[in-house]
C-alpha atoms as a PDB file:
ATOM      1  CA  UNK A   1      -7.695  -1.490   9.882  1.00  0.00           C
ATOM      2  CA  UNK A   2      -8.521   2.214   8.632  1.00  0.00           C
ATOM      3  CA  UNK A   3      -9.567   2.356   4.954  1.00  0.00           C
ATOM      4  CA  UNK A   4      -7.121   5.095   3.339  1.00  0.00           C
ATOM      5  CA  UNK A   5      -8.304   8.784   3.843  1.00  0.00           C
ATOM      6  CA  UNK A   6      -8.303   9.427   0.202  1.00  0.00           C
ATOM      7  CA  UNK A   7      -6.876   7.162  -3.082  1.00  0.00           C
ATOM      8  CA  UNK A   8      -3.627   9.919  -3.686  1.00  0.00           C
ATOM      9  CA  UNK A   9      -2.074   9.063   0.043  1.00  0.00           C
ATOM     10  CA  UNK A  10      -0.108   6.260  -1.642  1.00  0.00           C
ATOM     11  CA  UNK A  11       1.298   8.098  -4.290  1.00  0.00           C
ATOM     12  CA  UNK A  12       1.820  11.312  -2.022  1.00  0.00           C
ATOM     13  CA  UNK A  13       3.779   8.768   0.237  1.00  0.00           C
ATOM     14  CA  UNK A  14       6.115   7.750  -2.676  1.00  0.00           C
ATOM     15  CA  UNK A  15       6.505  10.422  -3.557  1.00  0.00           C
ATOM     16  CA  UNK A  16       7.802  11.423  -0.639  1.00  0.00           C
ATOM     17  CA  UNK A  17       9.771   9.024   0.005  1.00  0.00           C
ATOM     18  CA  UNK A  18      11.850   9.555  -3.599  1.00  0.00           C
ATOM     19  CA  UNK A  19      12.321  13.166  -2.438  1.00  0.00           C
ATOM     20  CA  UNK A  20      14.261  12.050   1.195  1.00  0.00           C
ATOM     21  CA  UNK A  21      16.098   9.218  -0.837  1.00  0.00           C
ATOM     22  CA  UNK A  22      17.347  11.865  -3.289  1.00  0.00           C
ATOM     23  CA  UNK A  23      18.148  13.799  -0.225  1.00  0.00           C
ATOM     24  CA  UNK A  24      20.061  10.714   1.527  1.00  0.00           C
ATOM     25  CA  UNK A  25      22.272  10.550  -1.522  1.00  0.00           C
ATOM     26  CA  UNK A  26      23.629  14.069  -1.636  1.00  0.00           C
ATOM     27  CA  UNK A  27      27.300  14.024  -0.936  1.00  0.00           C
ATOM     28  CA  UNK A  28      27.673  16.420   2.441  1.00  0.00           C
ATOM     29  CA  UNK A  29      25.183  15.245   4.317  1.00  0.00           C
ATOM     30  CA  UNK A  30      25.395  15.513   8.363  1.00  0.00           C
ATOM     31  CA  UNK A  31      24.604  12.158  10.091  1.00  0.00           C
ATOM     32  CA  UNK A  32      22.125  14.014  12.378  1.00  0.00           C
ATOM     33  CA  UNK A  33      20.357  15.038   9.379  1.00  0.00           C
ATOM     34  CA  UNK A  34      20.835  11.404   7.473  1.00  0.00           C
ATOM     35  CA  UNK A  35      19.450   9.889  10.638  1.00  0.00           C
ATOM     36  CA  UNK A  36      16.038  12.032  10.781  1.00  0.00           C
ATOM     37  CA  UNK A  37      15.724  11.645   6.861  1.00  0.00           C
ATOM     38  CA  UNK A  38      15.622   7.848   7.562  1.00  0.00           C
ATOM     39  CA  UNK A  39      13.457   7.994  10.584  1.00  0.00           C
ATOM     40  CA  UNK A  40      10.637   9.891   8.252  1.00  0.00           C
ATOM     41  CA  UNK A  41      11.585   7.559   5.554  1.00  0.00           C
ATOM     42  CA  UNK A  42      10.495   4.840   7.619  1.00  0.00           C
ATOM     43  CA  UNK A  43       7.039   6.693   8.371  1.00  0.00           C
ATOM     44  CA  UNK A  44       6.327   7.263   5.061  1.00  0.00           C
ATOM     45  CA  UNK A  45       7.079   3.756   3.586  1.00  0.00           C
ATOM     46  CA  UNK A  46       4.810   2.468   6.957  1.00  0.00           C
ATOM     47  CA  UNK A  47       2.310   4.540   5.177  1.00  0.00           C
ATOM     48  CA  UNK A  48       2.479   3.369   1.883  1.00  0.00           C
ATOM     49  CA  UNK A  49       2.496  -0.449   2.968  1.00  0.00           C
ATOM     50  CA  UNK A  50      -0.593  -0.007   5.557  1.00  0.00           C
ATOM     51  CA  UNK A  51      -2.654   1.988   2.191  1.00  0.00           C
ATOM     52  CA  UNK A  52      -1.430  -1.335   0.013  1.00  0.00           C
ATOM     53  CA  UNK A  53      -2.259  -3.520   2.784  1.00  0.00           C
ATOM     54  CA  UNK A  54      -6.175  -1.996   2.907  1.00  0.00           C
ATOM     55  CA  UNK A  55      -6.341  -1.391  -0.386  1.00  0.00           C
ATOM     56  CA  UNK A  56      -5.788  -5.361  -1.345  1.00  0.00           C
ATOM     57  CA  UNK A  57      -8.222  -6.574   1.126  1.00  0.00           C
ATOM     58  CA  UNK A  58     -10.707  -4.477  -1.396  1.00  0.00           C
ATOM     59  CA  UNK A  59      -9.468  -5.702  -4.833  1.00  0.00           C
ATOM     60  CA  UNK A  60     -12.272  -7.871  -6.454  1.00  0.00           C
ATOM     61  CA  UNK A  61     -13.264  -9.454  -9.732  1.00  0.00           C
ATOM     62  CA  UNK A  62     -16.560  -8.969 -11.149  1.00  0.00           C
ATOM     63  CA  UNK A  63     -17.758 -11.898 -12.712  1.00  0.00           C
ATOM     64  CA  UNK A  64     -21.426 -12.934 -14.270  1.00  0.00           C
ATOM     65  CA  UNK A  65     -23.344 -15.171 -12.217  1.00  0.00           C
ATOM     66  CA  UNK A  66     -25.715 -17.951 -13.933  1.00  0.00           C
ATOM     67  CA  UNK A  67     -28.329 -15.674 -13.750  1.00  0.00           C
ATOM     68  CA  UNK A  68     -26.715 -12.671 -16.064  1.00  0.00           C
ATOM     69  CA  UNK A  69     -25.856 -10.355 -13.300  1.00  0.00           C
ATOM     70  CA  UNK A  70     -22.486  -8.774 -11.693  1.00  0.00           C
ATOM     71  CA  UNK A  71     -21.512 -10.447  -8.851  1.00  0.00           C
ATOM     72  CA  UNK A  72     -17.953  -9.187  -6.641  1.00  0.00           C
ATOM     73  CA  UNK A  73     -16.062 -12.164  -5.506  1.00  0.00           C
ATOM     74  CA  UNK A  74     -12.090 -11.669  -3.996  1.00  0.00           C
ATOM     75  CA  UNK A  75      -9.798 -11.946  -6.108  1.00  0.00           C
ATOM     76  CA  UNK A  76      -7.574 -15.183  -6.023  1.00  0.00           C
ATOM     77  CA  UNK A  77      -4.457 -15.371  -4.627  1.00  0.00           C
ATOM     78  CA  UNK A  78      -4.536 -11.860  -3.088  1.00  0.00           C
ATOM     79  CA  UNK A  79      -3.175 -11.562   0.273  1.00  0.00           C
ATOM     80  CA  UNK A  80      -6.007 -10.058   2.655  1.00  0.00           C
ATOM     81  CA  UNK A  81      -4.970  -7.208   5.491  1.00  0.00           C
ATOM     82  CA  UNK A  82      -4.450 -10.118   8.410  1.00  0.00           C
ATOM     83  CA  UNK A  83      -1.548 -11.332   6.026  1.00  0.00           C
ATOM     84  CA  UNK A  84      -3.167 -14.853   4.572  1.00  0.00           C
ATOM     85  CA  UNK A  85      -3.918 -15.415   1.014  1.00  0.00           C
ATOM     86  CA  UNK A  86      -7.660 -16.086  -0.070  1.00  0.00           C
ATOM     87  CA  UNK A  87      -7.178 -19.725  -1.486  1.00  0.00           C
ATOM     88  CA  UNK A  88      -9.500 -20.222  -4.649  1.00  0.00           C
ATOM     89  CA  UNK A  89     -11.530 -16.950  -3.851  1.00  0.00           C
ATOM     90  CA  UNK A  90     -12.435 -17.850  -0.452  1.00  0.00           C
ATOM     91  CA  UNK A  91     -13.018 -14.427   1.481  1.00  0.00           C
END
């Protein structure tokens, strides 16, 4: 999987996605045009959930090791890009 091409792309999705929902509620709209807002609708909120879907297969806690230094381990109970959850921290 791609890592996201810069850390706005989610929120530029949304965003995006808000505007065409606020579009699909006008009264008056043309079910040609209702049909293509919905089609990039769809693209953008496949966008958004492939960013989340990288983006949590990063997410890590820092934690101290015996030693006194920073170590990364996965965070538990996050659910990695394939789709599985990482029991007890497990990568």
């Amino acid at each position: 999987m791609s890592e996201p091409s810069t850390e706005f792309e989610f929120e530029t999705a949304i965003e995006e996605l808000e505007r065409i929902v606020e579009r699909l509620d006008r009264e008056g709209i043309g079910l040609d045009e209702a049909i293509a807002l919905f089609e990039q609708g769809i693209e953008r909120l496949g966008e958004a959930r492939r960013w989340l879907e990288t983006a949590s297969g990063r997410v890590e806690e820092l934690i101290a090791s015996s030693t006194g230094r920073l170590e990364a381990k996965p965070l538990e109970g996050v659910e990695t890009p394939d789709g599985k959850d990482r029991p007890d921290g497990e990568p």
